[in-house]
C-alpha atoms as a PDB file:
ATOM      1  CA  UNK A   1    -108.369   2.924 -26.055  1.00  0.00           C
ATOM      2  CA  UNK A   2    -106.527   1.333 -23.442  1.00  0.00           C
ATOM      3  CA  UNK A   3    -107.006   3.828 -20.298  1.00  0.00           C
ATOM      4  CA  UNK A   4    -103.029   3.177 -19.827  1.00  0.00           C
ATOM      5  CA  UNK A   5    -101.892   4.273 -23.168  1.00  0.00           C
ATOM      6  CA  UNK A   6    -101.076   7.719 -24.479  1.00  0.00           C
ATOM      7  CA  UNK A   7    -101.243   8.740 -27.792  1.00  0.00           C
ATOM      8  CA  UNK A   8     -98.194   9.549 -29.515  1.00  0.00           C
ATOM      9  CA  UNK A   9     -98.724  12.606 -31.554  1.00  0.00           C
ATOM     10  CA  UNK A  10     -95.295  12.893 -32.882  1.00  0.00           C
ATOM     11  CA  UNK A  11     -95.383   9.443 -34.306  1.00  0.00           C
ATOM     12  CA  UNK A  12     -97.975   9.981 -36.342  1.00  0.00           C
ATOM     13  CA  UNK A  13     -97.634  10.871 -40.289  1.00  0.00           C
ATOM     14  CA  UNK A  14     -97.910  14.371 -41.551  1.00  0.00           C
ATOM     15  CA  UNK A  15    -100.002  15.562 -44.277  1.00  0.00           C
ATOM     16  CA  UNK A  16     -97.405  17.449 -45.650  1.00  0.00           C
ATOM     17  CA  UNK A  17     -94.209  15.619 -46.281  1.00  0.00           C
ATOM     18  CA  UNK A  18     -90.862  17.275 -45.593  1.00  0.00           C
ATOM     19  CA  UNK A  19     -87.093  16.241 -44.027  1.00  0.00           C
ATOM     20  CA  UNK A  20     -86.009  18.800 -42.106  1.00  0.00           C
ATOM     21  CA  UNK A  21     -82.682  19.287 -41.392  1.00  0.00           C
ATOM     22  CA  UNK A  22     -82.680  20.309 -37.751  1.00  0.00           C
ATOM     23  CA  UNK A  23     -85.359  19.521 -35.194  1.00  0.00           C
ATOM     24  CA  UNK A  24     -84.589  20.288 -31.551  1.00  0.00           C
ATOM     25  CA  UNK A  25     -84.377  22.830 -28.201  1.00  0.00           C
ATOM     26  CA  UNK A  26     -81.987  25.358 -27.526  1.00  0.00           C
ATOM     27  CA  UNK A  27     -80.715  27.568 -24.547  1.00  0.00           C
ATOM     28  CA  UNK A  28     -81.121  24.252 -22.023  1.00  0.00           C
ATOM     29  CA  UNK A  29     -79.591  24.602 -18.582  1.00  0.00           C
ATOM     30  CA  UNK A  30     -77.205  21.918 -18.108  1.00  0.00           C
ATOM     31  CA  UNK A  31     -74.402  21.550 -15.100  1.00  0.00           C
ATOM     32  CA  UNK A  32     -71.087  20.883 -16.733  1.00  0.00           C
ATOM     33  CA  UNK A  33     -67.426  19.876 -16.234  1.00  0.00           C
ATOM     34  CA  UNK A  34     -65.118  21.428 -17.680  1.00  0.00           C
ATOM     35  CA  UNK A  35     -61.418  22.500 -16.564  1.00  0.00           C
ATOM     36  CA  UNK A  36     -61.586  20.197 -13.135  1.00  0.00           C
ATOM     37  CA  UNK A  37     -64.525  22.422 -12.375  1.00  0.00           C
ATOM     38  CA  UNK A  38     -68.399  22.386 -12.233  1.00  0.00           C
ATOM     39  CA  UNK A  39     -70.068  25.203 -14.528  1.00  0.00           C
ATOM     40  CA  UNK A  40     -73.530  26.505 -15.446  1.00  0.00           C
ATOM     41  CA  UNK A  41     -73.858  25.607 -18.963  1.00  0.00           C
ATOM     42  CA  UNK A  42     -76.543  25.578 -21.881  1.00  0.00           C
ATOM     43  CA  UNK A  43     -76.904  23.431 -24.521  1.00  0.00           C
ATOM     44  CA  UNK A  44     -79.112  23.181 -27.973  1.00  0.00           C
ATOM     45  CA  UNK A  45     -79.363  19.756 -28.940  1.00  0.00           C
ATOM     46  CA  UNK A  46     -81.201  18.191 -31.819  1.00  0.00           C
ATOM     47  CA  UNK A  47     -81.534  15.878 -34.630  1.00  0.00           C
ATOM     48  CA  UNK A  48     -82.142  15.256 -38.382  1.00  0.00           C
ATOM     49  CA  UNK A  49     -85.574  14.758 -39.499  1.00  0.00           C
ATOM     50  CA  UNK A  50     -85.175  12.687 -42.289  1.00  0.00           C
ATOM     51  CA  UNK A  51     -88.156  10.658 -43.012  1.00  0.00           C
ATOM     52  CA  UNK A  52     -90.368  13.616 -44.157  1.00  0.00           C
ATOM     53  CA  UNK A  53     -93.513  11.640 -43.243  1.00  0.00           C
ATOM     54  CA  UNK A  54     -93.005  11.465 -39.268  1.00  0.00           C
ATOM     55  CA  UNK A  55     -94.891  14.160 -37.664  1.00  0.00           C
ATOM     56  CA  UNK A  56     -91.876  15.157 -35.361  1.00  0.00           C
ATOM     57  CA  UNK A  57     -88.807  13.992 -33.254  1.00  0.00           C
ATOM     58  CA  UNK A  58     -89.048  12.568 -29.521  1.00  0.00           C
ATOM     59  CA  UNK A  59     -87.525  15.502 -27.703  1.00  0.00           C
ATOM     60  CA  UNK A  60     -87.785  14.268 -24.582  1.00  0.00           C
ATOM     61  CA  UNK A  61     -85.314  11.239 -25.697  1.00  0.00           C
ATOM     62  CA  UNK A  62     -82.864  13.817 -26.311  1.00  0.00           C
ATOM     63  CA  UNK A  63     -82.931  15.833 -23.036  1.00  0.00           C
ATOM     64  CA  UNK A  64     -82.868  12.653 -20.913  1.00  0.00           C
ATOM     65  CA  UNK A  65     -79.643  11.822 -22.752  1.00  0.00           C
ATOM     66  CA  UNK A  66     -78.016  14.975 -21.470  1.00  0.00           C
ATOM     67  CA  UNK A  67     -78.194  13.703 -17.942  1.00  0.00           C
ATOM     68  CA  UNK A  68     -74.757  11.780 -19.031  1.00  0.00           C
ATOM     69  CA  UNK A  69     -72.997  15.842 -18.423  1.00  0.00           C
ATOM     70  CA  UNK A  70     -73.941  15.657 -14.683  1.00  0.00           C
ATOM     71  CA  UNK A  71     -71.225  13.399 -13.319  1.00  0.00           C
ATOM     72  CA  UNK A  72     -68.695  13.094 -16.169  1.00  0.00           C
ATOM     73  CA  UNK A  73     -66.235  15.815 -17.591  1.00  0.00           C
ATOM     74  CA  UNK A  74     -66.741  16.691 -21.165  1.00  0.00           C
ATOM     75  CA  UNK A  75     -64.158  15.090 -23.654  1.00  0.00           C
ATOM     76  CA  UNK A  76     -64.956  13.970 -26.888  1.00  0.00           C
ATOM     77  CA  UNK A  77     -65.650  10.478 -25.810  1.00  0.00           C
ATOM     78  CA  UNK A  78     -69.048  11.359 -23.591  1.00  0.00           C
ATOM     79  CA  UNK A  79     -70.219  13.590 -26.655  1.00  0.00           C
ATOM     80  CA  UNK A  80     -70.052  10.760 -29.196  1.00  0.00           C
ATOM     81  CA  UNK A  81     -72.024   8.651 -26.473  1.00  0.00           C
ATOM     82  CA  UNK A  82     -74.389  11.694 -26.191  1.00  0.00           C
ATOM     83  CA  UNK A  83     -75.240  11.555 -30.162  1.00  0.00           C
ATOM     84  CA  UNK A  84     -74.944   8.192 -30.490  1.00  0.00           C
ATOM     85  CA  UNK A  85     -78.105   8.123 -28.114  1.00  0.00           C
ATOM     86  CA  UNK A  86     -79.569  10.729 -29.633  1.00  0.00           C
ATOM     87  CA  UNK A  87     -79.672   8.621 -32.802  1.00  0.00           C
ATOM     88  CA  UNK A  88     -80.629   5.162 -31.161  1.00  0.00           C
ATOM     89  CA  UNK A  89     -83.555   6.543 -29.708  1.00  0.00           C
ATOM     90  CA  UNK A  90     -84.579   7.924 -33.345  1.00  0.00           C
ATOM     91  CA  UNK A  91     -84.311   4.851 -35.441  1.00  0.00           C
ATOM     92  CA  UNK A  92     -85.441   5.605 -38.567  1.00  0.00           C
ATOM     93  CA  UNK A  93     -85.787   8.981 -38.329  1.00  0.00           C
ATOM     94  CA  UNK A  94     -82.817  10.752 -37.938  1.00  0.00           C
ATOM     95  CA  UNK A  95     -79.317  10.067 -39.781  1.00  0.00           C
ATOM     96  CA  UNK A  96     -77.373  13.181 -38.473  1.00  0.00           C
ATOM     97  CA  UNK A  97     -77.369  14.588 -34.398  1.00  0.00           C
ATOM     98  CA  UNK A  98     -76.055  18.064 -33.327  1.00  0.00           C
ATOM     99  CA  UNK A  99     -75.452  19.251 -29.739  1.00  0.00           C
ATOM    100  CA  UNK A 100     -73.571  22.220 -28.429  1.00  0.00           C
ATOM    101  CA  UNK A 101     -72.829  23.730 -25.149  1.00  0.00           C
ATOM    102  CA  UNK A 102     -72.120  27.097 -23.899  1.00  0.00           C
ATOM    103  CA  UNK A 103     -70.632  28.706 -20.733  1.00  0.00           C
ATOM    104  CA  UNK A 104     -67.923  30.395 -19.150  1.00  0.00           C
ATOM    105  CA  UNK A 105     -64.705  28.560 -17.508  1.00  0.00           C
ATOM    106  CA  UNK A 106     -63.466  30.741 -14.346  1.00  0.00           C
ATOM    107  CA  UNK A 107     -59.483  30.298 -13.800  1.00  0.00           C
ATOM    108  CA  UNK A 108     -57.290  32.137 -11.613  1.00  0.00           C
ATOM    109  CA  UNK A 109     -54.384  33.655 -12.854  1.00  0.00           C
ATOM    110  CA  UNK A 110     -51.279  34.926 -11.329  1.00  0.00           C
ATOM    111  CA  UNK A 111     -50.189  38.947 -11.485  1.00  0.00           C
ATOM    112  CA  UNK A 112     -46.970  39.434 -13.567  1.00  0.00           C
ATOM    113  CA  UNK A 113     -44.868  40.165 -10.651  1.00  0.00           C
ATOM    114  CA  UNK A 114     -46.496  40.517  -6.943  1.00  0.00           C
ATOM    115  CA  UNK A 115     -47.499  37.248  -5.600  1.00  0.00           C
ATOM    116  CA  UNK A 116     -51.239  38.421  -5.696  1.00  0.00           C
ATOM    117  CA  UNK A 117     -54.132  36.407  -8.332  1.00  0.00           C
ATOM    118  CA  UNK A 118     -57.064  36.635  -9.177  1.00  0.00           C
ATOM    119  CA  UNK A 119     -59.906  35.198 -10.973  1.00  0.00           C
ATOM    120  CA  UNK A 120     -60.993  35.623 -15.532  1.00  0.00           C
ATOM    121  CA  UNK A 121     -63.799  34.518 -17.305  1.00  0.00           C
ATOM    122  CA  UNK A 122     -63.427  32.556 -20.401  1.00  0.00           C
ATOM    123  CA  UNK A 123     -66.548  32.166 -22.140  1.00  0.00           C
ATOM    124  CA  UNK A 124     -66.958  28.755 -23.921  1.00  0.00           C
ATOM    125  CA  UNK A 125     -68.326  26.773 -27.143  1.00  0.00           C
ATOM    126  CA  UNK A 126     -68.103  23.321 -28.029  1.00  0.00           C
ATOM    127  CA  UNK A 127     -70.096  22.168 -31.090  1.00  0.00           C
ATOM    128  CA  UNK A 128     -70.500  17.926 -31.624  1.00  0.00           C
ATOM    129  CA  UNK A 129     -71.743  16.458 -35.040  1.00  0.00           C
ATOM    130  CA  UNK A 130     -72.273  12.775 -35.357  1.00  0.00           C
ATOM    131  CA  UNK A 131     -72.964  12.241 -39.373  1.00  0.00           C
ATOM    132  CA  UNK A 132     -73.126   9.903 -42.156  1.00  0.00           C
ATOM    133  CA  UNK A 133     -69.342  11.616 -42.678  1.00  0.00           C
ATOM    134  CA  UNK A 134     -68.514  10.688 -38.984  1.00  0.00           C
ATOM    135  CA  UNK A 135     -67.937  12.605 -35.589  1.00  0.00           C
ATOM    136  CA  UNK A 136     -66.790  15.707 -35.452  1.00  0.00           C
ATOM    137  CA  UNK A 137     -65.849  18.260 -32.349  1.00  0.00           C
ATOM    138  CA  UNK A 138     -65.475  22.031 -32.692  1.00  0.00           C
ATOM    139  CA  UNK A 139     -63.746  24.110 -29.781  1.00  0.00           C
ATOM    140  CA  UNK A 140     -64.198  27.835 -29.199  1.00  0.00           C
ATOM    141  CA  UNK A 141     -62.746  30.009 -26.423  1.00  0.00           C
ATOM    142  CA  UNK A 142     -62.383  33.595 -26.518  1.00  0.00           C
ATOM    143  CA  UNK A 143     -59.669  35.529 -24.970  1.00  0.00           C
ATOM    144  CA  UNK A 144     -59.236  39.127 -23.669  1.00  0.00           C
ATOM    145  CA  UNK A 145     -56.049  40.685 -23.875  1.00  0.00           C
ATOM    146  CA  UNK A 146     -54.366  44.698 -24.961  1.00  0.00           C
ATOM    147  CA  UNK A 147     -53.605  45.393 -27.719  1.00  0.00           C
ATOM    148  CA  UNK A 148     -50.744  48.944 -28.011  1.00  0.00           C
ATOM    149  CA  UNK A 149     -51.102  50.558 -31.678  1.00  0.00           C
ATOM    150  CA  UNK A 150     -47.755  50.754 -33.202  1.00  0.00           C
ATOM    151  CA  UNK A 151     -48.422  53.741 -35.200  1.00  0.00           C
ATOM    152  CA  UNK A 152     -49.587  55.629 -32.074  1.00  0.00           C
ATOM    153  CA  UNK A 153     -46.097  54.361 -30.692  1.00  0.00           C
ATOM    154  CA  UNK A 154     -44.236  55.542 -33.538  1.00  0.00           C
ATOM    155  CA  UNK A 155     -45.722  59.370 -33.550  1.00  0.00           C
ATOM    156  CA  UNK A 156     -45.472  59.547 -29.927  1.00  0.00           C
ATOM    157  CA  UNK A 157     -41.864  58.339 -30.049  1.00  0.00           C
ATOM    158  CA  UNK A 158     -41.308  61.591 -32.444  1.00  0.00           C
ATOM    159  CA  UNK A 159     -43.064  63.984 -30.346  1.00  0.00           C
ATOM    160  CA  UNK A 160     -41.310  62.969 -27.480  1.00  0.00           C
ATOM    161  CA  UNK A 161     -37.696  63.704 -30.051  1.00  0.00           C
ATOM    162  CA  UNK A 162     -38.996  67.172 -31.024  1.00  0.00           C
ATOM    163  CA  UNK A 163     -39.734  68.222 -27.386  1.00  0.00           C
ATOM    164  CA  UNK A 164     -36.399  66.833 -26.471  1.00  0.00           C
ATOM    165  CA  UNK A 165     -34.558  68.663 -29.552  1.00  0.00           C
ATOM    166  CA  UNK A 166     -35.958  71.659 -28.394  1.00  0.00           C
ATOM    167  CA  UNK A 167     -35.429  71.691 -24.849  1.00  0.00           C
ATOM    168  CA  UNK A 168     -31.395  70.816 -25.006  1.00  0.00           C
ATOM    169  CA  UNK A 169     -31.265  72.386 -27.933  1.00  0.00           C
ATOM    170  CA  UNK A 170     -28.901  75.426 -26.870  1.00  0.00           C
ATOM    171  CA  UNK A 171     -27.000  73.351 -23.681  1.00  0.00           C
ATOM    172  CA  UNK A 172     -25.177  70.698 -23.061  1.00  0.00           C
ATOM    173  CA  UNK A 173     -26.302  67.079 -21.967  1.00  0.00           C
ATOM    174  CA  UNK A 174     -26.245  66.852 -18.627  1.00  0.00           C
ATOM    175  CA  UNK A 175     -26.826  63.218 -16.976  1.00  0.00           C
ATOM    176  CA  UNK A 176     -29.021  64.670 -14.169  1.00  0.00           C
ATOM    177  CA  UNK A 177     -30.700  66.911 -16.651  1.00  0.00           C
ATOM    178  CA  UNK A 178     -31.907  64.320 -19.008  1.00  0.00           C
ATOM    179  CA  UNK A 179     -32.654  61.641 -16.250  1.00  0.00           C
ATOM    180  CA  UNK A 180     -35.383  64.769 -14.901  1.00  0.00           C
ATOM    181  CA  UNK A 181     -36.309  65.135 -18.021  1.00  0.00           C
ATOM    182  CA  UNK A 182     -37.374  61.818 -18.890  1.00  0.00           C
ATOM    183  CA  UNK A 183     -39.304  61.302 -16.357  1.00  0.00           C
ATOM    184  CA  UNK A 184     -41.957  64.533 -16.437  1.00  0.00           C
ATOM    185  CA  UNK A 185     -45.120  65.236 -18.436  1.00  0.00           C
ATOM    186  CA  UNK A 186     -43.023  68.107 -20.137  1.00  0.00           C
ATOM    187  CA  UNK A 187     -40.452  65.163 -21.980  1.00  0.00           C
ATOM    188  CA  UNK A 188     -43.094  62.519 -22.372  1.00  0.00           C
ATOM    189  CA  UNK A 189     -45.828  64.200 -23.551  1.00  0.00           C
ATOM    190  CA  UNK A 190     -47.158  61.961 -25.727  1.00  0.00           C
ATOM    191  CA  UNK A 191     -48.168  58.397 -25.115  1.00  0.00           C
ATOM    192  CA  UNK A 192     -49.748  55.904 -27.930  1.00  0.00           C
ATOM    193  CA  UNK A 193     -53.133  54.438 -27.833  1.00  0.00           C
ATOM    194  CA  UNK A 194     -54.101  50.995 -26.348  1.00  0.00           C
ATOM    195  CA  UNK A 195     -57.700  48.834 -25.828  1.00  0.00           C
ATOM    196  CA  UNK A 196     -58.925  46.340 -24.764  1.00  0.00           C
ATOM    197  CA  UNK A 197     -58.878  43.231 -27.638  1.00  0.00           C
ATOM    198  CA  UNK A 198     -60.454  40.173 -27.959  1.00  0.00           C
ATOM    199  CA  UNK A 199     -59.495  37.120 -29.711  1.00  0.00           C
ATOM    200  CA  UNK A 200     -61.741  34.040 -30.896  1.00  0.00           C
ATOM    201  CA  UNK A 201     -60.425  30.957 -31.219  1.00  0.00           C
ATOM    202  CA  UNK A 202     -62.344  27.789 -33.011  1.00  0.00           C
ATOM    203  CA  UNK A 203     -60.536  24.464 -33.527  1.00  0.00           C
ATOM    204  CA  UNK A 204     -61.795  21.395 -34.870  1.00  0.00           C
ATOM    205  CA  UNK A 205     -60.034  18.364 -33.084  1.00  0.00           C
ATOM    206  CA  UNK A 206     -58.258  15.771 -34.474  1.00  0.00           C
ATOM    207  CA  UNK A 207     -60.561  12.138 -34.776  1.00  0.00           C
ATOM    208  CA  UNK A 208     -57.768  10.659 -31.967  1.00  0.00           C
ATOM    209  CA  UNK A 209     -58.500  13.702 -29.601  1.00  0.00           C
ATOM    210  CA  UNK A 210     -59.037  12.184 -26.288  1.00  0.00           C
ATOM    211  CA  UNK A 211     -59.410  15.508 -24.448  1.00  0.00           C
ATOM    212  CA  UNK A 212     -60.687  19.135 -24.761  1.00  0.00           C
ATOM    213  CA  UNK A 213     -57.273  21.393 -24.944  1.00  0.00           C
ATOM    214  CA  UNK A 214     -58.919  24.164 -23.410  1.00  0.00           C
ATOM    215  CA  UNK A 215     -56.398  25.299 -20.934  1.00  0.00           C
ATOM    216  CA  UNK A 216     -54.012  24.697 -23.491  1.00  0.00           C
ATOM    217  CA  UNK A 217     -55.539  26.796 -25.946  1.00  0.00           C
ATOM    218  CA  UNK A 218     -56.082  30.006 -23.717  1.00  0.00           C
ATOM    219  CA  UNK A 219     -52.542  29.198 -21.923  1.00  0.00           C
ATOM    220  CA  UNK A 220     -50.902  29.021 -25.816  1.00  0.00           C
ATOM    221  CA  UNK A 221     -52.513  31.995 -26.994  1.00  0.00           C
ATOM    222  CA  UNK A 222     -52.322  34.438 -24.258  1.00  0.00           C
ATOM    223  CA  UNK A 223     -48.487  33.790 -23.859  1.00  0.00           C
ATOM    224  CA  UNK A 224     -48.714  34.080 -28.253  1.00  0.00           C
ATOM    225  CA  UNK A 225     -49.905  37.423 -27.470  1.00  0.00           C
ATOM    226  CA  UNK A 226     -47.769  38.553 -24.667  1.00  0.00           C
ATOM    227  CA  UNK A 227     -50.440  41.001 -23.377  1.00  0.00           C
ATOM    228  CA  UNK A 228     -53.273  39.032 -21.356  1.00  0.00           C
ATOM    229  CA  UNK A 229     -55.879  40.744 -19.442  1.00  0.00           C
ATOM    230  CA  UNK A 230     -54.839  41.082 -15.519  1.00  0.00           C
ATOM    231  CA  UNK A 231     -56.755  40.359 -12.501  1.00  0.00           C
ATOM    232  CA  UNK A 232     -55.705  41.704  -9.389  1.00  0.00           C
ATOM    233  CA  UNK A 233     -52.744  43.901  -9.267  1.00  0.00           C
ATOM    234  CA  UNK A 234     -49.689  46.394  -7.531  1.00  0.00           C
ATOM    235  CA  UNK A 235     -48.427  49.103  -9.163  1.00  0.00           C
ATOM    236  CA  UNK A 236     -45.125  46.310 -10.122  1.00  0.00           C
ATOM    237  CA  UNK A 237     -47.762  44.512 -11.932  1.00  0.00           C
ATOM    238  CA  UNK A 238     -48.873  47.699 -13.806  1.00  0.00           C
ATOM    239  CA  UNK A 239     -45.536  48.943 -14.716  1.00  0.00           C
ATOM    240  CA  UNK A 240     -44.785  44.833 -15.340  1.00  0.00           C
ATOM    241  CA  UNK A 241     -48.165  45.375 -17.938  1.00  0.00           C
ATOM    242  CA  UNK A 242     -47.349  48.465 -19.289  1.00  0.00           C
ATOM    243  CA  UNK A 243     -43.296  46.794 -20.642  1.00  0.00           C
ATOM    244  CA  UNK A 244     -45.033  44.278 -21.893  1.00  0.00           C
ATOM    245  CA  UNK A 245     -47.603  46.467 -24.034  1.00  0.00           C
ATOM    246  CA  UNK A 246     -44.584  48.523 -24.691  1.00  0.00           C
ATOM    247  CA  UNK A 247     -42.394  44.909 -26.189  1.00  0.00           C
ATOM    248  CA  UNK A 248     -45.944  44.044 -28.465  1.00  0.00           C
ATOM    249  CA  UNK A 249     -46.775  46.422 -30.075  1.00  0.00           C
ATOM    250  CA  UNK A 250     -49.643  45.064 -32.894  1.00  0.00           C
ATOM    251  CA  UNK A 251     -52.159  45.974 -35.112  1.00  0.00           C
ATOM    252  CA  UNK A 252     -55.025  43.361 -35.367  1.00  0.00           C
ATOM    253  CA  UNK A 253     -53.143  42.020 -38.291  1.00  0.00           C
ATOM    254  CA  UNK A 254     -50.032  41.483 -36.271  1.00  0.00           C
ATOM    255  CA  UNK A 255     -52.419  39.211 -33.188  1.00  0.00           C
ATOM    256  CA  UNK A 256     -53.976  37.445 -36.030  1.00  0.00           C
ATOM    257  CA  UNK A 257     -50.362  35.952 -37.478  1.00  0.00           C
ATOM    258  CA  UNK A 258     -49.533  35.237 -33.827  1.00  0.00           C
ATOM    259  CA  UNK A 259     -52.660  33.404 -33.124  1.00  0.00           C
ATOM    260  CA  UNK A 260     -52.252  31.828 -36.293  1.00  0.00           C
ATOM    261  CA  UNK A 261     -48.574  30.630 -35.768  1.00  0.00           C
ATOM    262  CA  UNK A 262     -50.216  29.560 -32.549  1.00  0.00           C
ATOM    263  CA  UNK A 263     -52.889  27.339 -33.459  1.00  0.00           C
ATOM    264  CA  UNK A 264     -50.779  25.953 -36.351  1.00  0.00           C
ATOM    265  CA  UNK A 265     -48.307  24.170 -33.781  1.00  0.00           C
ATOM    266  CA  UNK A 266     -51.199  23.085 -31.657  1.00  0.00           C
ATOM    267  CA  UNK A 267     -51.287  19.127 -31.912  1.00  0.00           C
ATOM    268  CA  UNK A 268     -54.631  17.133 -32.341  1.00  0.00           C
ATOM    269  CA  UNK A 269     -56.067  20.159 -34.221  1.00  0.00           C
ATOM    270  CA  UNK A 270     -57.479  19.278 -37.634  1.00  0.00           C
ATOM    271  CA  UNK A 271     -58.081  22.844 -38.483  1.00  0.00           C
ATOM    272  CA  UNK A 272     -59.102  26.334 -37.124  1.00  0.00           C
ATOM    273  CA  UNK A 273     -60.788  30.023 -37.685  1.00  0.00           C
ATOM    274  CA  UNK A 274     -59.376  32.979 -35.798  1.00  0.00           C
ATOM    275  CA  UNK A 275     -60.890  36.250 -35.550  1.00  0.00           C
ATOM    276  CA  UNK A 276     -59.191  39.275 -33.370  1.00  0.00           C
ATOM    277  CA  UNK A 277     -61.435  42.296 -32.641  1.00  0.00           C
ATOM    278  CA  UNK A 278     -59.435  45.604 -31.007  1.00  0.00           C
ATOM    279  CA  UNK A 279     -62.206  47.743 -29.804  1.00  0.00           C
ATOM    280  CA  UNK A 280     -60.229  50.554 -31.016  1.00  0.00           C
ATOM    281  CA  UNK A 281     -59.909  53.913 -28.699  1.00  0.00           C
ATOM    282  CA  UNK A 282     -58.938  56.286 -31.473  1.00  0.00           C
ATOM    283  CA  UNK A 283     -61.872  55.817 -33.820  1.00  0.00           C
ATOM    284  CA  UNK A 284     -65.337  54.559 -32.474  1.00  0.00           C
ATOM    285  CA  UNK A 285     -65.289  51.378 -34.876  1.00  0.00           C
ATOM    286  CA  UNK A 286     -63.227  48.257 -34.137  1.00  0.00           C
ATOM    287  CA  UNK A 287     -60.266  47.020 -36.581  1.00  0.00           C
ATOM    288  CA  UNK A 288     -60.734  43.245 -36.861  1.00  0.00           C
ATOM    289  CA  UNK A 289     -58.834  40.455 -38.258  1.00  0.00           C
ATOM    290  CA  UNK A 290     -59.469  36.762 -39.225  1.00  0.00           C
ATOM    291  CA  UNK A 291     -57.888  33.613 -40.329  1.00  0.00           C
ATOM    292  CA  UNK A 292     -57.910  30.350 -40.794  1.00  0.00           C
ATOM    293  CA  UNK A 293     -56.484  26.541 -41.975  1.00  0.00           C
ATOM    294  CA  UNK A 294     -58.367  23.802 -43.221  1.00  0.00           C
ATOM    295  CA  UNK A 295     -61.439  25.318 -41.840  1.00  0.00           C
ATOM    296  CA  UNK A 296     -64.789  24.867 -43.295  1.00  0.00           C
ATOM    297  CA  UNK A 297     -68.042  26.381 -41.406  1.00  0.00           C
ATOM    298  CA  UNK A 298     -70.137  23.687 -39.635  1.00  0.00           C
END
């Protein structure tokens, strides 16, 4: 043997034929650019193994071809060049390639009334095909917001009428009175339930997509919802929060027909699954909600 050439192991034939369908690493630390800003990302990238009597892929091929994430933003143009080269370099071998990245977008925000901001996590998933059907991209974003029960609203509400029935009961209604009254413990002594909610959002982009909507997507949904997580904030921002849980009141049913309505008027968006999770504070399991149109699983 040539004292310059290396064997190639994964060239070689197996003794025991079999395609597999993916071949590949996972969980690889990859600089990205997403939302005009640099992020630590992973990614899991692999390949169809279709000629059952090749011993294994070229894995290497396939990490050198991520190097095309380190100076370019992600849009759907660099990931079909990604998995086109995954492909070239496996002639023969592989018909189908797969890659997906993970991480977490940071983006300032703005209170709802003081001029103060501050900064919210988004975390992140973008799934590529490139197939014998075509390309395909899949979006996924998830997005924290409250959720105010309307039931718990609706009892408190008629607590709150009791304890006022029986306080004026035997007087008259005096302005001053009922101003005082309104705002102690003893009138509002009840007050309905709220928690913290998240909502997941997967869309599969339109073939002409020539960008990731991501901003749109959170932007769209969080104003959908009316309730978005805050940052930093002043007691104006608080109250500001606390009308605005007040004016959306929803059960996860109610966020999922939002986010639906949402998503349905996005454009570019081929189809989508929704799932809303309320991480409820009454019972200690969480009331969940999904949907979808012209969605099928990857």
């Amino acid at each position: 043997m040539n004292a310059l050439t290396l064997p190639d192991i994964a060239a070689q034939a197996t003794h025991h034929a079999q395609a597999l369908t993916w071949v590949g690493m996972a969980d690889i630390a990859l600089p990205l650019h997403l939302a005009e800003q640099r992020i630590a990302g992973r990614a899991d990238a692999g390949v169809s193994l279709d000629d059952g009597e090749a011993r294994g892929i070229h894995m290497s091929r396939l990490y050198l071809a991520l190097h095309a994430f380190e100076q370019q933003p992600v849009t759907p143009a660099l990931l079909q060049q990604v998995l086109g080269h995954f492909l070239d370099s496996h002639l023969q071998l592989s018909n189908s390639a797969y890659l997906t990245l993970r991480g977490e977008v940071l983006l300032n925000r703005p209170a709802l009334v003081s001029p103060l901001s501050g900064w919210k996590s988004y975390p992140l998933e973008i799934r590529a095909r490139q197939d014998t059907r075509g390309f395909h991209v899949e979006l996924q974003v998830s997005v924290g917001y409250s959720s105010t029960c309307p039931c718990s609203a609706a009892l408190a509400r008629r607590l709150i009428q009791q304890r006022f029935s029986a306080d004026f009961a035997d007087q008259p209604l005096d302005h001053a009175d009922v101003l005082a009254w309104l705002g102690s413990t003893q009138g509002i002594l009840a007050t309905p339930h709220s928690q913290r909610s998240t909502a997941t959002l997967q869309v599969r982009l339109d073939a002409s997509a020539a960008e990731l909507p991501l901003l749109t997507l959170i932007d769209d949904a969080e104003r959908a919802l009316g309730t978005a997580l805050q940052t930093a904030v002043k007691r104006a921002d608080e109250q500001a929060f606390a009308l605005a849980n007040g004016q959306n009141l929803m059960f996860c049913e109610d966020a999922a027909r939002r986010l639906h309505r949402c998503l349905a008027a996005l454009p570019l968006v081929a189809g989508f699954h929704l799932r809303v999770v309320h991480a409820e504070s009454l019972h200690a399991h969480d009331a969940v909600a999904e949907s979808q149109q012209h969605w099928q699983p990857s």
